[in-house]
N, C-alpha and C. Protein backbone atom coordinates (compact mmCIF):
# COMPACT_ATOMS: atom_id res chain seq x y z
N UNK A 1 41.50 44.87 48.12
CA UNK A 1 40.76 44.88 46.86
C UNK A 1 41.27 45.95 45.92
N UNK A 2 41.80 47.07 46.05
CA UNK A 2 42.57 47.98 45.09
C UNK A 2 43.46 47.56 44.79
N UNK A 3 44.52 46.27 45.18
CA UNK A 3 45.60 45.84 44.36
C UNK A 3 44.71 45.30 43.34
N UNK A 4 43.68 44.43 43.46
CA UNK A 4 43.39 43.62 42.09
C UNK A 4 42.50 44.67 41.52
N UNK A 5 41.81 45.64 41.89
CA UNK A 5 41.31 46.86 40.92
C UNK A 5 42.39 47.46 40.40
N UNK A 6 43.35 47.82 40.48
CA UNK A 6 44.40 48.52 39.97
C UNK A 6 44.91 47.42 38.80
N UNK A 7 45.53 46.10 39.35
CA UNK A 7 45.94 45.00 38.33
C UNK A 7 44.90 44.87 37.03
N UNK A 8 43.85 45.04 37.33
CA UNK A 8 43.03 44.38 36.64
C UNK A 8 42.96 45.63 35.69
N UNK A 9 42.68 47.00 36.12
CA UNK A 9 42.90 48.40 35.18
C UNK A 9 44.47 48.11 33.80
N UNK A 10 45.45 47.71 34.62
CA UNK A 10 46.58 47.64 33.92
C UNK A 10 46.74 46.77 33.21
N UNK A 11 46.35 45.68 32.99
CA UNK A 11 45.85 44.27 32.52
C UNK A 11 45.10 44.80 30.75
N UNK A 12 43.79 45.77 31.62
CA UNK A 12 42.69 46.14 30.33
C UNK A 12 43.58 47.13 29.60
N UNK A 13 43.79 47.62 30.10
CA UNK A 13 44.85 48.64 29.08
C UNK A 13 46.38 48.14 28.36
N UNK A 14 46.63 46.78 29.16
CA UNK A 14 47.94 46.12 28.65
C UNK A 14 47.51 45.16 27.26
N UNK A 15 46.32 44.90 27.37
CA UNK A 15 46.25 44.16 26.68
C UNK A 15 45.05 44.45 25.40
N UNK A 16 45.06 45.25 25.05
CA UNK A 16 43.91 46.35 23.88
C UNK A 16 44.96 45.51 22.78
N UNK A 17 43.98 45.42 21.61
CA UNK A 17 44.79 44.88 20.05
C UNK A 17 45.49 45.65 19.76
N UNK A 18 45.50 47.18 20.01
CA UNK A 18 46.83 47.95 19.61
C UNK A 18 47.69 47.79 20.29
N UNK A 19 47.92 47.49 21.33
CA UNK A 19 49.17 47.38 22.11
C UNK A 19 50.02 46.25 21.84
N UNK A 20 48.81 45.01 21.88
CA UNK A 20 49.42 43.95 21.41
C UNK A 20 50.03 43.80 20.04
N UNK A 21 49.80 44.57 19.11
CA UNK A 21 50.04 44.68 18.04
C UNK A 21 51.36 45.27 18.78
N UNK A 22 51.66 46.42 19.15
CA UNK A 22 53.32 46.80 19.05
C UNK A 22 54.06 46.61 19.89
N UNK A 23 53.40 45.37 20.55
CA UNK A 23 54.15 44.46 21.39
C UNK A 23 54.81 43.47 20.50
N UNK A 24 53.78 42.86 19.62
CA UNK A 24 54.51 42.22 18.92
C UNK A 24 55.71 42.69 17.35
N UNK A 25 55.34 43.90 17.07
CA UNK A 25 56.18 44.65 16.18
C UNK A 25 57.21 44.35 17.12
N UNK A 26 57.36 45.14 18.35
CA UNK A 26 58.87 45.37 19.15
C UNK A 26 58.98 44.26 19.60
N UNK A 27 58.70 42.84 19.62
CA UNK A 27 59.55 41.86 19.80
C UNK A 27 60.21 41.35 18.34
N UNK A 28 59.32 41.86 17.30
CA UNK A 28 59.93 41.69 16.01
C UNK A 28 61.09 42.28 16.13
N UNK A 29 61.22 43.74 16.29
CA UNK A 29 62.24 44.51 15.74
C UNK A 29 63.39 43.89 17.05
N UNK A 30 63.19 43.71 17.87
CA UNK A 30 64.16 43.12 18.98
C UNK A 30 65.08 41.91 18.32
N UNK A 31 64.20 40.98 17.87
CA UNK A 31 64.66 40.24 17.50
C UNK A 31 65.71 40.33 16.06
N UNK A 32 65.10 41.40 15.36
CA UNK A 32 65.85 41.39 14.06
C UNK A 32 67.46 42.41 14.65
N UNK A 33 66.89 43.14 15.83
CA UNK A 33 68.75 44.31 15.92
C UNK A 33 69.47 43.31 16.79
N UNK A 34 68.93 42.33 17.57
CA UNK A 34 69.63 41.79 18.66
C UNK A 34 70.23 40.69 18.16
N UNK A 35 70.26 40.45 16.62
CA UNK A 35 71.14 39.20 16.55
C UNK A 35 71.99 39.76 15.91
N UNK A 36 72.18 41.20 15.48
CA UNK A 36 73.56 41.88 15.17
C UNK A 36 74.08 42.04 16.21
N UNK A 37 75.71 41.45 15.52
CA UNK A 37 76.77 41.23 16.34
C UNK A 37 77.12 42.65 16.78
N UNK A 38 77.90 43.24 17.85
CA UNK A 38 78.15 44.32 18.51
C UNK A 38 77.88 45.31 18.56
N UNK A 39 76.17 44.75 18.58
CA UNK A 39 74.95 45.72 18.97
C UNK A 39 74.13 45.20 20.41
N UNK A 40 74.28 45.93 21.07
CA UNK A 40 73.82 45.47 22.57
C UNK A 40 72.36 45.67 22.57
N UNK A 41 71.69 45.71 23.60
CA UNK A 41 70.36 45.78 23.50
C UNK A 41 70.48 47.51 24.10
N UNK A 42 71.07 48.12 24.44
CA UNK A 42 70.95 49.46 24.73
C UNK A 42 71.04 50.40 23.60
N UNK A 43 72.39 49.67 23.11
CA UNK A 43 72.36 50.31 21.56
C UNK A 43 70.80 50.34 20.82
N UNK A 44 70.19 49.02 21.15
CA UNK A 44 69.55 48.67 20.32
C UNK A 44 67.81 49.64 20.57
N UNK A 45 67.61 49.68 21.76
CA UNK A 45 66.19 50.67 22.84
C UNK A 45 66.88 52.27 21.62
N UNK A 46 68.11 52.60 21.95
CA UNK A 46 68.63 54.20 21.38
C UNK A 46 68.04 54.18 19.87
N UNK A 47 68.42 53.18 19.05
CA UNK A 47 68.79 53.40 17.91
C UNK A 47 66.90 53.20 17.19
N UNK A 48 66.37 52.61 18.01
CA UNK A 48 64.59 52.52 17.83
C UNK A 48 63.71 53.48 18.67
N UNK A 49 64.39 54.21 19.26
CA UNK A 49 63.36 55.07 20.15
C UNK A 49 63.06 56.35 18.92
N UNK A 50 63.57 56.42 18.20
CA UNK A 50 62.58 57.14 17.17
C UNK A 50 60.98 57.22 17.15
N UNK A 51 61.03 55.75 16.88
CA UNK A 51 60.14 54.85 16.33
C UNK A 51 58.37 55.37 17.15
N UNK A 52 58.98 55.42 18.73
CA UNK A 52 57.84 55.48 19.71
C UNK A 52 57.89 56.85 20.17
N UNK A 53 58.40 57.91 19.03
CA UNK A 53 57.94 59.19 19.49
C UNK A 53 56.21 59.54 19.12
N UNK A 54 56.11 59.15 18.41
CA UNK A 54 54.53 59.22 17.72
C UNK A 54 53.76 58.52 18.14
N UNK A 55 53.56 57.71 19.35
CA UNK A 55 52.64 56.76 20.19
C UNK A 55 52.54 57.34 21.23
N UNK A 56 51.36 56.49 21.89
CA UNK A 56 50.92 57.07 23.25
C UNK A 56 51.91 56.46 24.30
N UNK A 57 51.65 56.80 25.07
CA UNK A 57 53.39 56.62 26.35
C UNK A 57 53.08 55.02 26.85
N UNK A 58 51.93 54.67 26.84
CA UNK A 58 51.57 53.10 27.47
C UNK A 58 51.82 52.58 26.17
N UNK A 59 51.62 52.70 25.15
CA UNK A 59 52.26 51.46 23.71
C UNK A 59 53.59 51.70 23.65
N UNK A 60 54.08 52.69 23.69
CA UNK A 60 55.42 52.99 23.87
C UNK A 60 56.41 52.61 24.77
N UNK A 61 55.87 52.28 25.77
CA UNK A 61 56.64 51.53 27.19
C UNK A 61 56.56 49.97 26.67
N UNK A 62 55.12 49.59 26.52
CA UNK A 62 55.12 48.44 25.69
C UNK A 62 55.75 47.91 24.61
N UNK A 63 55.92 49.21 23.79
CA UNK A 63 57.18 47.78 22.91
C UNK A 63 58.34 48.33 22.68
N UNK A 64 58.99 48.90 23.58
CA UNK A 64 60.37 48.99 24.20
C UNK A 64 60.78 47.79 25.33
N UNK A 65 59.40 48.31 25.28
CA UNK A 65 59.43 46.61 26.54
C UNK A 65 59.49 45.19 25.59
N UNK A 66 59.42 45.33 24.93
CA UNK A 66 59.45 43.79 23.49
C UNK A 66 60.48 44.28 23.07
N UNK A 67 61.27 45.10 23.10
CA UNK A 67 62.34 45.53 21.98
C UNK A 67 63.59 45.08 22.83
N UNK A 68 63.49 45.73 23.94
CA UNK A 68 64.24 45.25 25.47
C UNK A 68 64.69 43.42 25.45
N UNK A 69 63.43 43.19 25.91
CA UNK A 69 63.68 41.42 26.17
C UNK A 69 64.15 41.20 25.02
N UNK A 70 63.29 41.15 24.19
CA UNK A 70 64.15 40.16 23.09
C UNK A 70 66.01 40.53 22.68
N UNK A 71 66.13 41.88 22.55
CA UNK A 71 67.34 42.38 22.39
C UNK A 71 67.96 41.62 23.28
N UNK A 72 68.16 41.18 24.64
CA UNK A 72 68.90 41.27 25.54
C UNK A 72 68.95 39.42 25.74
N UNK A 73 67.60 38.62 25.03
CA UNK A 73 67.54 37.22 25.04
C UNK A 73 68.42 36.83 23.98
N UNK A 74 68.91 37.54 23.20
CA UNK A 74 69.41 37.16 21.64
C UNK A 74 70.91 37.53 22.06
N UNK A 75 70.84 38.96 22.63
CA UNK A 75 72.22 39.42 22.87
C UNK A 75 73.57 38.30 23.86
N UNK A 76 72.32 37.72 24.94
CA UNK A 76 73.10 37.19 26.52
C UNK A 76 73.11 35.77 25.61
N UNK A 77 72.03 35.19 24.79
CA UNK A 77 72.16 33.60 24.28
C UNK A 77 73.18 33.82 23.42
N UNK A 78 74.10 34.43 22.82
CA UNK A 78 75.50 34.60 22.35
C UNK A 78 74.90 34.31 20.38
N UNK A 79 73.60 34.25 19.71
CA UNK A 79 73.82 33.73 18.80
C UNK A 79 74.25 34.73 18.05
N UNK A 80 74.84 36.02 18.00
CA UNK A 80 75.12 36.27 16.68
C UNK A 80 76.92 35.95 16.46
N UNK A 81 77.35 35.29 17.77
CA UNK A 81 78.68 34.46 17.45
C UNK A 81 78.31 32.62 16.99
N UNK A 82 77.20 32.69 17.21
CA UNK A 82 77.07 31.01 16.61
C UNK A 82 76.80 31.28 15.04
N UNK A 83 76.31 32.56 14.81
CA UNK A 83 75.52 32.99 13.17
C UNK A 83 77.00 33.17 12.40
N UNK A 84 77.42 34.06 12.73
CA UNK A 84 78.40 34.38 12.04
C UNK A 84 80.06 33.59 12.73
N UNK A 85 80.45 33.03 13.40
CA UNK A 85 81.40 32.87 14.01
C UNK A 85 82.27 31.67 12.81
N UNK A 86 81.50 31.22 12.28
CA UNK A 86 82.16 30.36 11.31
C UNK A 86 82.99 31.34 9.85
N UNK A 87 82.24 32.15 10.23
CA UNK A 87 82.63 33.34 9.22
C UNK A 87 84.07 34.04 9.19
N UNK A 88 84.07 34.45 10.45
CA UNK A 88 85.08 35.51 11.48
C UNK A 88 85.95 34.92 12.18
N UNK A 89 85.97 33.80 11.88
CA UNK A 89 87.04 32.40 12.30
C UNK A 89 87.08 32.61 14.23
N UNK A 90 85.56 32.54 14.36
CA UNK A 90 85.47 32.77 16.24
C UNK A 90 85.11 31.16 16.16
């Protein structure tokens, strides 16, 4: 019963409207650095961790954690060579 007391603690705190809110900012911003071309998603966590100095450490894990996936779904699905590749003669 303390795994699902514990789950269920992390759950209530994962899911508060502020969090979700910069869950969904950092899948925004994921999405907008990760379809620049030869910008990785590591580049991409460095170049936004500014951002989550001024938050509490659980919203902050949270949307690094949105900044992460999406960076890395955009980066590995290859589109910023389908975006621009007609461009750059790829």
């Amino acid at each position: 019963m303390d795994f699902i007391s514990n789950l269920a603690l992390g759950l209530s705190a994962a899911l508060t409207p502020y969090n979700v809110l910069f869950c969904f900012v950092g899948t925004l911003l994921g999405t907008l650095v990760g379809v620049l071309p030869g910008i990785g998603p590591t580049a991409t966590i460095a170049m936004l961790l500014p951002i989550t100095l001024s938050l509490s450490p659980e919203t902050s894990l949270i949307m690094l954690a949105g900044i992460f996936c999406l960076a890395v779904f955009y980066y590995g699905l290859g589109l910023p060579v389908r975006l621009f590749g007609p461009w750059i003669g790829v």
